[in-house]
N, C-alpha and C. Protein backbone atom coordinates (compact mmCIF):
# COMPACT_ATOMS: atom_id res chain seq x y z
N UNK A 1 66.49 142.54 59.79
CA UNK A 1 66.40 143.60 60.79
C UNK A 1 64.95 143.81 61.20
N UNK A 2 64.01 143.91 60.27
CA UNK A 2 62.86 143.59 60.71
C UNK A 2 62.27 142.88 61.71
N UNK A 3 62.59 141.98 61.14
CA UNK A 3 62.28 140.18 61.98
C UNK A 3 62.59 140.38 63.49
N UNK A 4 64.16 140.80 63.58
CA UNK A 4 64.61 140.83 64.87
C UNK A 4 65.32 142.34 65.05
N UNK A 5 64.41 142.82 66.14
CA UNK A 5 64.46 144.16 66.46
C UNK A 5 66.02 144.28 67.27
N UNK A 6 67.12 145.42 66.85
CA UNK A 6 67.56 145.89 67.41
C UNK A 6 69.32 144.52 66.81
N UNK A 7 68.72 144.11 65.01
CA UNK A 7 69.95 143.40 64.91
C UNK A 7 71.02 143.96 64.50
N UNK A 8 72.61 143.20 64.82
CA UNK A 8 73.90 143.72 64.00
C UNK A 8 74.25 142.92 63.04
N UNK A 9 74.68 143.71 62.08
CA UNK A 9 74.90 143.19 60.86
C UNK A 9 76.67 143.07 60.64
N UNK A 10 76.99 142.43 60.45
CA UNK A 10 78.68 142.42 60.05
C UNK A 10 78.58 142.12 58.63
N UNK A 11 78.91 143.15 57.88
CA UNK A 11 79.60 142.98 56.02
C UNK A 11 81.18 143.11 56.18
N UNK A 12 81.42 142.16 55.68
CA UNK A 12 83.00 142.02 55.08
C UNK A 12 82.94 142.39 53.55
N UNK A 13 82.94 143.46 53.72
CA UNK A 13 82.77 144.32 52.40
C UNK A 13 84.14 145.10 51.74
N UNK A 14 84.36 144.97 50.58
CA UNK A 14 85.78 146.21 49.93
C UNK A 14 84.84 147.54 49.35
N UNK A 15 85.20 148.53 49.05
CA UNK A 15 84.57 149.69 48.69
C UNK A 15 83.74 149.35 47.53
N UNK A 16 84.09 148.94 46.61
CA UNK A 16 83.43 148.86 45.68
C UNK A 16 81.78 148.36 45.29
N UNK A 17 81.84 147.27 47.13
CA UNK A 17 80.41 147.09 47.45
C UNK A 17 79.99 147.59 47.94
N UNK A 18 80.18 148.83 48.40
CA UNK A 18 79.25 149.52 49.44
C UNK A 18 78.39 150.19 48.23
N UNK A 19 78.35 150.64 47.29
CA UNK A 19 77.18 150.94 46.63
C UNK A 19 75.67 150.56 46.75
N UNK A 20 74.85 151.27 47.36
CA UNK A 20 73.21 151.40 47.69
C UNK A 20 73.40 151.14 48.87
N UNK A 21 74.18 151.17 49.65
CA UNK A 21 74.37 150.78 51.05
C UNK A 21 73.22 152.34 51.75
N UNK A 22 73.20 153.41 51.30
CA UNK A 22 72.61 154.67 51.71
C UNK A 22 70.93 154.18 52.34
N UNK A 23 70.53 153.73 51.35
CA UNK A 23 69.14 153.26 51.62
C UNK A 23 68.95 152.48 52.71
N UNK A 24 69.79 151.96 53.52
CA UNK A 24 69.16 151.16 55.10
C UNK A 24 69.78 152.50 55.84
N UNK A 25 69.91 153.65 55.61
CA UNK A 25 69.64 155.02 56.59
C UNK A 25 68.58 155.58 56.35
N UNK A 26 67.38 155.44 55.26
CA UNK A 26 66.05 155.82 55.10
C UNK A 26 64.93 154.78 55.48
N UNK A 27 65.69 153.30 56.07
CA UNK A 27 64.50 152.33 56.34
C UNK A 27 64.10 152.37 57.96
N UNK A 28 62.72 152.31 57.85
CA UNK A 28 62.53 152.31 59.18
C UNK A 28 62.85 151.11 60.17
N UNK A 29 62.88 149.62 59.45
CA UNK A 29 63.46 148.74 60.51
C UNK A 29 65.43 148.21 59.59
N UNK A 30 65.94 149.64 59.63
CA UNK A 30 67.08 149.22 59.79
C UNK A 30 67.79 148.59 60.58
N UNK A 31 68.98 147.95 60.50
CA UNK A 31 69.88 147.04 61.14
C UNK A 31 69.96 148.16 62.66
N UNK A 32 70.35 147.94 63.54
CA UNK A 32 70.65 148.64 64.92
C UNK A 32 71.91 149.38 64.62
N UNK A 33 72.48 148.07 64.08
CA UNK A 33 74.62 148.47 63.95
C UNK A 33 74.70 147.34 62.83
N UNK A 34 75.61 148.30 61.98
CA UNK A 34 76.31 147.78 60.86
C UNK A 34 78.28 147.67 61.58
N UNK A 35 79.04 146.86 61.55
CA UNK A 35 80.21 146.84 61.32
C UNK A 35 81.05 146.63 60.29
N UNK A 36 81.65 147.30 59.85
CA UNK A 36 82.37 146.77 58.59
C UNK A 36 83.90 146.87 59.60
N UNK A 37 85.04 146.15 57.95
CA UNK A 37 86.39 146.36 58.64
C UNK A 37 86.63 146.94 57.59
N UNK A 38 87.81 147.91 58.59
CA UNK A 38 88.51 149.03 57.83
C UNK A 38 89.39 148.64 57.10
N UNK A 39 90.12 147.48 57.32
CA UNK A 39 91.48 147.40 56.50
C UNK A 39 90.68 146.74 55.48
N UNK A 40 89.54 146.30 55.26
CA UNK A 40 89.18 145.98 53.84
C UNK A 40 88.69 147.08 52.70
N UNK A 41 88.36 148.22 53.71
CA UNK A 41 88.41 149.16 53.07
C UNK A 41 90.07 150.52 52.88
N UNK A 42 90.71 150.23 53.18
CA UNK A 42 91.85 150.81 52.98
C UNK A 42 92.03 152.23 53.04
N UNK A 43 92.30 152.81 52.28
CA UNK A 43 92.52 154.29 51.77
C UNK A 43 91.03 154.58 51.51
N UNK A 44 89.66 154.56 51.25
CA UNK A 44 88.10 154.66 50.77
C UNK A 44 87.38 154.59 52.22
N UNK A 45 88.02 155.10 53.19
CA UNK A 45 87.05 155.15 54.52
C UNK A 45 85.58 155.95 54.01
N UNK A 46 86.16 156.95 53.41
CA UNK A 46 84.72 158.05 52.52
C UNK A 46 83.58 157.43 51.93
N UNK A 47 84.22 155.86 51.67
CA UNK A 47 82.99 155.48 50.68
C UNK A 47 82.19 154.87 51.68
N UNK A 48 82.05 154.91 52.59
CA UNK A 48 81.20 154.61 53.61
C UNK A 48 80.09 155.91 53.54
N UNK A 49 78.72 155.51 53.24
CA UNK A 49 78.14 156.64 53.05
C UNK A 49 77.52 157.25 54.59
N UNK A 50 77.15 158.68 54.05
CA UNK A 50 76.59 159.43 55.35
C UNK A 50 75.62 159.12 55.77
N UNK A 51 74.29 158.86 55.21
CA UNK A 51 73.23 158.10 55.65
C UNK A 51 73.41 157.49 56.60
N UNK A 52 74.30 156.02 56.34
CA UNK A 52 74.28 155.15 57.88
C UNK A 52 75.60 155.43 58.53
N UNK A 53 76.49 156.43 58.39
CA UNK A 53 77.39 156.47 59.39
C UNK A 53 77.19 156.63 60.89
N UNK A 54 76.17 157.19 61.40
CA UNK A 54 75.40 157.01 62.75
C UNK A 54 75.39 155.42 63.18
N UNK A 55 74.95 154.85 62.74
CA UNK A 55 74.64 153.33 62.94
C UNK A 55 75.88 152.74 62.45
N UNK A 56 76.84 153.09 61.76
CA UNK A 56 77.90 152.04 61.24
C UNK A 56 79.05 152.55 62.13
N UNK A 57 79.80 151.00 62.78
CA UNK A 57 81.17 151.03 62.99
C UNK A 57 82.17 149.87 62.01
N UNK A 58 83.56 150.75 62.56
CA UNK A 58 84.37 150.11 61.90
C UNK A 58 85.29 149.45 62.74
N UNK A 59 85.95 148.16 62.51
CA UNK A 59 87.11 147.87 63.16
C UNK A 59 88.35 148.20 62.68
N UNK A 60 88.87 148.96 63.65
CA UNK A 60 90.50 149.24 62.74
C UNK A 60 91.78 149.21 63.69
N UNK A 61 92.40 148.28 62.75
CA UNK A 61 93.24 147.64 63.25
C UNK A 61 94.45 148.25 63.57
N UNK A 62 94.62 149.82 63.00
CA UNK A 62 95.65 150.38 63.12
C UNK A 62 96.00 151.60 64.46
N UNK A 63 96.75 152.14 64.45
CA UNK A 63 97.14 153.41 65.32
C UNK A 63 96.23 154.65 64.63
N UNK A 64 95.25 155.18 65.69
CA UNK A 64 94.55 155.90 65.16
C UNK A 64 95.07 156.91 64.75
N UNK A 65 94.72 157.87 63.55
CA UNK A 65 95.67 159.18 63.03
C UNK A 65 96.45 159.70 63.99
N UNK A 66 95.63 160.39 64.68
CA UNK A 66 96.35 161.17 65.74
C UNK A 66 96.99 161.03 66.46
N UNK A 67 97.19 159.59 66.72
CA UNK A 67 98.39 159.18 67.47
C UNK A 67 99.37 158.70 66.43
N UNK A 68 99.28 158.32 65.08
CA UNK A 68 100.63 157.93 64.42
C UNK A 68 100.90 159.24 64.25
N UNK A 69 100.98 160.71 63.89
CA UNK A 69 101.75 161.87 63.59
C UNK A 69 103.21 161.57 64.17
N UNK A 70 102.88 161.24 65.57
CA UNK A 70 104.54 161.79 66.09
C UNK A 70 105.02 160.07 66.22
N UNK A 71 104.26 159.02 66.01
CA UNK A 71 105.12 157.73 65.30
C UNK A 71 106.00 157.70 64.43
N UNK A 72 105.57 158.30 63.26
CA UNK A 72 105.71 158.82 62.23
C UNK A 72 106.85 159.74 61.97
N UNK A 73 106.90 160.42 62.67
CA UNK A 73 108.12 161.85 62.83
C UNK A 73 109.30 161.09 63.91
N UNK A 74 109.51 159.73 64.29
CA UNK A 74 110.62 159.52 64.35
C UNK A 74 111.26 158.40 63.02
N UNK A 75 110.18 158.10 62.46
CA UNK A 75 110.83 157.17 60.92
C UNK A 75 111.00 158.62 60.12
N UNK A 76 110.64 159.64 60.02
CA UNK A 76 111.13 160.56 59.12
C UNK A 76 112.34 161.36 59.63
N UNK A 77 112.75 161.19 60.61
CA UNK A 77 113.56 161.52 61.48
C UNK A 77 114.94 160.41 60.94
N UNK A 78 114.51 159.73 61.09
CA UNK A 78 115.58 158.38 61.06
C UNK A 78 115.94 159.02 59.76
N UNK A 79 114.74 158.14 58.08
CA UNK A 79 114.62 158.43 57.05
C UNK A 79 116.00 159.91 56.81
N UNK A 80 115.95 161.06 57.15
CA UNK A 80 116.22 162.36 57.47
C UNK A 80 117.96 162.42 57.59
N UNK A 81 118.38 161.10 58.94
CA UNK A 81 119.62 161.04 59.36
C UNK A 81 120.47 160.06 58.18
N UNK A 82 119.10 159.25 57.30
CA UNK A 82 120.31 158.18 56.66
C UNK A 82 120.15 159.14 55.03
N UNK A 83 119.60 159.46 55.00
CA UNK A 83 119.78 160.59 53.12
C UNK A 83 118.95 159.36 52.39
N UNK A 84 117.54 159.30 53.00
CA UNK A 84 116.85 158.26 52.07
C UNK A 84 115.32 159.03 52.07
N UNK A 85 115.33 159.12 51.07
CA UNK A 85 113.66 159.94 50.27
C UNK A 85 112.97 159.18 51.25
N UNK A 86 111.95 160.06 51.42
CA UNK A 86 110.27 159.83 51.78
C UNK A 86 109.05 159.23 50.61
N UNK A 87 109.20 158.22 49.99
CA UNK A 87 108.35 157.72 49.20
C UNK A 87 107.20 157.26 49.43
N UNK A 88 107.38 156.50 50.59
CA UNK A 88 105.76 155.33 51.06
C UNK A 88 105.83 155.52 52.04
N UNK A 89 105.58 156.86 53.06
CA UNK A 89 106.16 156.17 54.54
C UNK A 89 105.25 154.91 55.45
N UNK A 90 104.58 154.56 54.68
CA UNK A 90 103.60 153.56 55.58
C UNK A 90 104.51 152.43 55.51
N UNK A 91 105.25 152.00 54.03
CA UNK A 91 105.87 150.94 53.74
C UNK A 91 107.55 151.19 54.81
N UNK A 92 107.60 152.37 54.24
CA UNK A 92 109.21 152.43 54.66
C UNK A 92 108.96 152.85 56.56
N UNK A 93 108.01 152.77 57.32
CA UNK A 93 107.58 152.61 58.31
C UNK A 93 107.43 151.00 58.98
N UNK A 94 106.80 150.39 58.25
CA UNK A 94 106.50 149.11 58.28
C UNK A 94 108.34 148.28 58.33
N UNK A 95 109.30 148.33 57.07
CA UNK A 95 110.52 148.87 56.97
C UNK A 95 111.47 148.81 58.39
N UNK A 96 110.69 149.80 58.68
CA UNK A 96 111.75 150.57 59.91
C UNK A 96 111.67 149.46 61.19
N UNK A 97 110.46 149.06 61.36
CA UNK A 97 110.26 148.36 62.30
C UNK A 97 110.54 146.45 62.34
N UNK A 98 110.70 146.37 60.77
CA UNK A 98 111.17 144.85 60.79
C UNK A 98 112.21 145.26 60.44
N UNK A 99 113.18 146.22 60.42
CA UNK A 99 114.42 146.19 60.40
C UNK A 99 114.78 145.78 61.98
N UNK A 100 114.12 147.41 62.74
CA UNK A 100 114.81 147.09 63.92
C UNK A 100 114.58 145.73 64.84
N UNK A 101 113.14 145.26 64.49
CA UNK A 101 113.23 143.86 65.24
C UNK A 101 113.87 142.70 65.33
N UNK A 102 113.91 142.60 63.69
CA UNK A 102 115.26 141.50 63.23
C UNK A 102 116.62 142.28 63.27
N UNK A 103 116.82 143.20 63.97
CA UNK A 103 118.60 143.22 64.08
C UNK A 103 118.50 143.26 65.34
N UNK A 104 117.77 143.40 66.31
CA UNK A 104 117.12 143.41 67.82
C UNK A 104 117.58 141.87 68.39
N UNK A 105 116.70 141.01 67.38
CA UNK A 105 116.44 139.59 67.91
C UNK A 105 117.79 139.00 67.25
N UNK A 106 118.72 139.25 66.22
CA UNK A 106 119.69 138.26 65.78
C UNK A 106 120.97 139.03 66.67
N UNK A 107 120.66 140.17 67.54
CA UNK A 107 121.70 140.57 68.52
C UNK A 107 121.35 139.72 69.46
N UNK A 108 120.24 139.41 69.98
CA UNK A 108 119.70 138.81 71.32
C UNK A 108 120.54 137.26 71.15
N UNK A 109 120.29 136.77 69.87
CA UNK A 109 120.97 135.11 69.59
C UNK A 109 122.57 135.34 69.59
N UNK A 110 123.17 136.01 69.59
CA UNK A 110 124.80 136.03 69.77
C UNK A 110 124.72 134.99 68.17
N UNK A 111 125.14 133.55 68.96
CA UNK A 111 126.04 132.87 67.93
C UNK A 111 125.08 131.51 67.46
N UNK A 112 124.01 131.59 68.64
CA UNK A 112 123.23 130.58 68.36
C UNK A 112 121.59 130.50 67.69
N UNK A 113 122.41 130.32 66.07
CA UNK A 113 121.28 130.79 64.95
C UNK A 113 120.43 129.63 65.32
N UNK A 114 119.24 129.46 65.62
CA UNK A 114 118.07 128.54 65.00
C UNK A 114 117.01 129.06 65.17
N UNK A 115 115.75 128.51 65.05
CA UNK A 115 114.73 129.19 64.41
C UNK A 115 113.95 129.61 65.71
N UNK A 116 113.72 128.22 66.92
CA UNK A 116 113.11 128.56 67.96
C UNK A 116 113.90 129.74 69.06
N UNK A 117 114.97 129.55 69.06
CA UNK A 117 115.56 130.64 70.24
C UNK A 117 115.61 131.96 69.53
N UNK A 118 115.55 132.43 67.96
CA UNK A 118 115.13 133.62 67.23
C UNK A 118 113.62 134.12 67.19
N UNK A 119 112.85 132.83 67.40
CA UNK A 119 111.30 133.63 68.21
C UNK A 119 111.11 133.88 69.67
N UNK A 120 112.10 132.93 70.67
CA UNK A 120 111.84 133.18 72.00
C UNK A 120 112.52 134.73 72.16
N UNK A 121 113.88 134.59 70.85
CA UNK A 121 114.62 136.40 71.68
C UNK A 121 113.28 137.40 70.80
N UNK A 122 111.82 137.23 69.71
CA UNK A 122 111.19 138.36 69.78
C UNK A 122 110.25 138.31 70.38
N UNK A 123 110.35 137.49 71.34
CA UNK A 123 108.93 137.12 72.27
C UNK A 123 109.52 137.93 74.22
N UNK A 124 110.60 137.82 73.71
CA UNK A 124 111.33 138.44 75.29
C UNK A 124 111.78 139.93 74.93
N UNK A 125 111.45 140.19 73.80
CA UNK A 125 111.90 141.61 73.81
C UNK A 125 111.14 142.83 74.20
N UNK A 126 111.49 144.06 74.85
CA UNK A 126 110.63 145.06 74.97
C UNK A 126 110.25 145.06 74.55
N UNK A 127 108.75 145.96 74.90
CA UNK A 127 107.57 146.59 73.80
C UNK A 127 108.34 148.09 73.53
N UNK A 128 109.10 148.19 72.33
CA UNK A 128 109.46 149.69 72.23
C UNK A 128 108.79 150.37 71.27
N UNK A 129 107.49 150.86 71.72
CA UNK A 129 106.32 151.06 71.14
C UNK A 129 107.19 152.35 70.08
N UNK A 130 108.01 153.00 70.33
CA UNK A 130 108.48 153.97 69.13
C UNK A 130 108.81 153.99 67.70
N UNK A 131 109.11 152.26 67.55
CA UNK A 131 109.61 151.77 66.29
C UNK A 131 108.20 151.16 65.80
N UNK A 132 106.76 150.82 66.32
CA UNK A 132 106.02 150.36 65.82
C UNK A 132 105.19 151.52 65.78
N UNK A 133 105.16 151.64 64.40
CA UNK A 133 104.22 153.01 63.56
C UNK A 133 102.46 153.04 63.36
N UNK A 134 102.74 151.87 63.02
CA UNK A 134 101.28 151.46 62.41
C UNK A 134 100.26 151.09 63.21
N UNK A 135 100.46 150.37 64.40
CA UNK A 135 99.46 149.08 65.03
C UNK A 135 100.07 149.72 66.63
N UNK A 136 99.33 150.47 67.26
CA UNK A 136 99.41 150.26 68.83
C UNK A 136 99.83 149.56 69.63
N UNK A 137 99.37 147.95 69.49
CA UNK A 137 100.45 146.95 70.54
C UNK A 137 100.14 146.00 69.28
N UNK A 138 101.95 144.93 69.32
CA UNK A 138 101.81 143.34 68.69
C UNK A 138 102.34 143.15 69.70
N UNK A 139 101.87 141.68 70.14
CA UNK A 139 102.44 140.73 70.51
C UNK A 139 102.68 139.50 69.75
N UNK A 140 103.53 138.76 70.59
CA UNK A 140 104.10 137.15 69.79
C UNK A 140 104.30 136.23 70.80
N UNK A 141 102.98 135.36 70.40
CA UNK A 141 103.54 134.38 71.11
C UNK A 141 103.33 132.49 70.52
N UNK A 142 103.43 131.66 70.85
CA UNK A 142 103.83 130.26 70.13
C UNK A 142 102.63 130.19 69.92
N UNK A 143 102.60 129.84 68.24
CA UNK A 143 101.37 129.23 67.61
C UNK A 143 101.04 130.21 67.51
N UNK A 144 100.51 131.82 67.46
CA UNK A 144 99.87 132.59 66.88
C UNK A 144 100.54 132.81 65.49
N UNK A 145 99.50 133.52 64.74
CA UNK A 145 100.15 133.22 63.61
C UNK A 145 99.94 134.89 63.15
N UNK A 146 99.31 135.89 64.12
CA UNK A 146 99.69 137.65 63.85
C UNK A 146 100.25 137.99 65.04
N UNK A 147 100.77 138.79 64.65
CA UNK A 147 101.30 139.88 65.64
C UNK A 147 99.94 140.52 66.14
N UNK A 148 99.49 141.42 65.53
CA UNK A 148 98.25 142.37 65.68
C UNK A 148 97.18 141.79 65.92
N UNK A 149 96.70 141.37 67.32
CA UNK A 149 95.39 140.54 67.46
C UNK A 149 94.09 141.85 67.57
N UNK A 150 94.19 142.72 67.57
CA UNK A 150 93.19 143.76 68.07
C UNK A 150 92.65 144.76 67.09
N UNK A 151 91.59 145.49 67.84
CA UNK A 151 91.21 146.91 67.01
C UNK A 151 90.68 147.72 68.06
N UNK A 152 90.73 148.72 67.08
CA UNK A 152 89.89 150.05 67.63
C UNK A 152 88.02 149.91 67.52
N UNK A 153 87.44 150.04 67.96
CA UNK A 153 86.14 150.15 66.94
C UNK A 153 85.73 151.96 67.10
N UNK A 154 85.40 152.14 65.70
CA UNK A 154 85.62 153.65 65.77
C UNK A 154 84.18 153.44 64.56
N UNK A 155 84.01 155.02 64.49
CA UNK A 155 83.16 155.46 63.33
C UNK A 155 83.78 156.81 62.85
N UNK A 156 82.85 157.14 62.13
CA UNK A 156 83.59 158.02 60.65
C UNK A 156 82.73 159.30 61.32
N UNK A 157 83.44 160.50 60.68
CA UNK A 157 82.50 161.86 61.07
C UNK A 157 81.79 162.48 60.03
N UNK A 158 81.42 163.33 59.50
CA UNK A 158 80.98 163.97 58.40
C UNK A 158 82.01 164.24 57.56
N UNK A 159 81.63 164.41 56.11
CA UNK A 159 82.64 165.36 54.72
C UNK A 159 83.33 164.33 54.16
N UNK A 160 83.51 164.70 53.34
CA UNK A 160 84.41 163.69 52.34
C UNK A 160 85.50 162.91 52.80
N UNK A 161 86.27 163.71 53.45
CA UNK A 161 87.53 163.48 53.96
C UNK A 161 87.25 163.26 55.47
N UNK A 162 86.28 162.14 56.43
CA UNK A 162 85.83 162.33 57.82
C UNK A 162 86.96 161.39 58.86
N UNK A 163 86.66 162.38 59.89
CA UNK A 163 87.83 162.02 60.77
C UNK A 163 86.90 161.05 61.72
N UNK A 164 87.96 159.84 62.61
CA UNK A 164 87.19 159.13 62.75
C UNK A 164 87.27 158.84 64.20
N UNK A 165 86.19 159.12 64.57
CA UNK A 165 85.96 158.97 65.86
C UNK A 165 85.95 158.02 66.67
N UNK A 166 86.91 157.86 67.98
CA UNK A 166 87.05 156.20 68.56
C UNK A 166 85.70 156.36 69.24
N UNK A 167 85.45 155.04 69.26
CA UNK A 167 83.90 154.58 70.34
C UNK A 167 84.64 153.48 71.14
N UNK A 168 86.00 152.91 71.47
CA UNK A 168 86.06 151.95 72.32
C UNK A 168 88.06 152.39 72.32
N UNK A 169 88.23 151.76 73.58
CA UNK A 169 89.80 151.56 73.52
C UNK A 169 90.29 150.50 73.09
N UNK A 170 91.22 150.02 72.65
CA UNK A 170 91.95 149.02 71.82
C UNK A 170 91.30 147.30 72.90
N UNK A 171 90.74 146.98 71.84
CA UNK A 171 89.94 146.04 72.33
C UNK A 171 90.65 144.10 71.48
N UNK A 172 90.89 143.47 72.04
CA UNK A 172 90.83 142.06 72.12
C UNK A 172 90.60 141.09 72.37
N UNK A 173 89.89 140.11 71.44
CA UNK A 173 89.19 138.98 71.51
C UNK A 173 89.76 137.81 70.98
């Protein structure tokens, strides 16, 4: 950062390395922008320290909080109508949505099981963004090998528990 004024740094880091990370928010030729990714940090967004949260973004790959609440409140809804506990809803969310896709796409095939016309019927199907909880838009198409090509890039706010602020709209590369 020195060397070259105004550099970004990308760490593919899990929480457990961010330790001394604080100290390039007291250097004077700190990095410009740090990015880390969020899903490597998981549930420990916090351990991202305050020092460089100004300068650090994150990529995250998911539906930002505030928009999964009412994602969310139709799998507990569902959950609600069939007499099945609330345990994981991230999992039993996740759940909900490869249920409904695979009973979606083996309705779309009638009688003709094979493997390619069972990806063309989830490649022709609506986007019924209500059943997907987690991730804002997937797509599918031949030869990709995710659904979820995108992120948010966001940063973190103050306090232990910091809410996280978008800096871009759902972006893909």
């Amino acid at each position: 950062a020195k060397k070259y004024r105004g550099a970004v740094v990308l760490l593919w880091l899990s929480p457990g390395d961010l330790a001394g990370m604080e100290v390039l928010g007291a250097l004077p030729d700190r990095p410009a922008k740090i990015f880390l990714a969020a899903g490597l940090l998981g549930d420990a967004l916090a351990t991202v320290p305050e020092a460089v949260r100004s300068f650090t973004y994150l990529t995250y790959p998911y539906r930002l909080p505030q928009e999964r609440i009412s994602h969310m409140a139709v799998v507990q809804s569902w959950l609600k109508v069939k007499n099945i506990p609330v345990t994981n809803l991230e999992i039993q969310s996740g759940m909900y949505f490869a249920g409904w896709l695979l009973s979606s796409a083996l309705m779309m095939m009638e009688s003709d099981y094979y493997r390619d016309y069972f990806l063309d019927g989830i490649d022709m199907m609506n986007d019924e963004v209500y059943a997907i909880t987690l991730y804002p838009r997937l797509s599918f198409g031949q030869g990709q090998r995710y659904a979820s090509k995108g992120c948010y890039v966001v940063q973190l706010g103050a306090g232990s528990e910091p809410p996280l602020l978008p800096r871009s709209e759902w972006v893909i590369h």
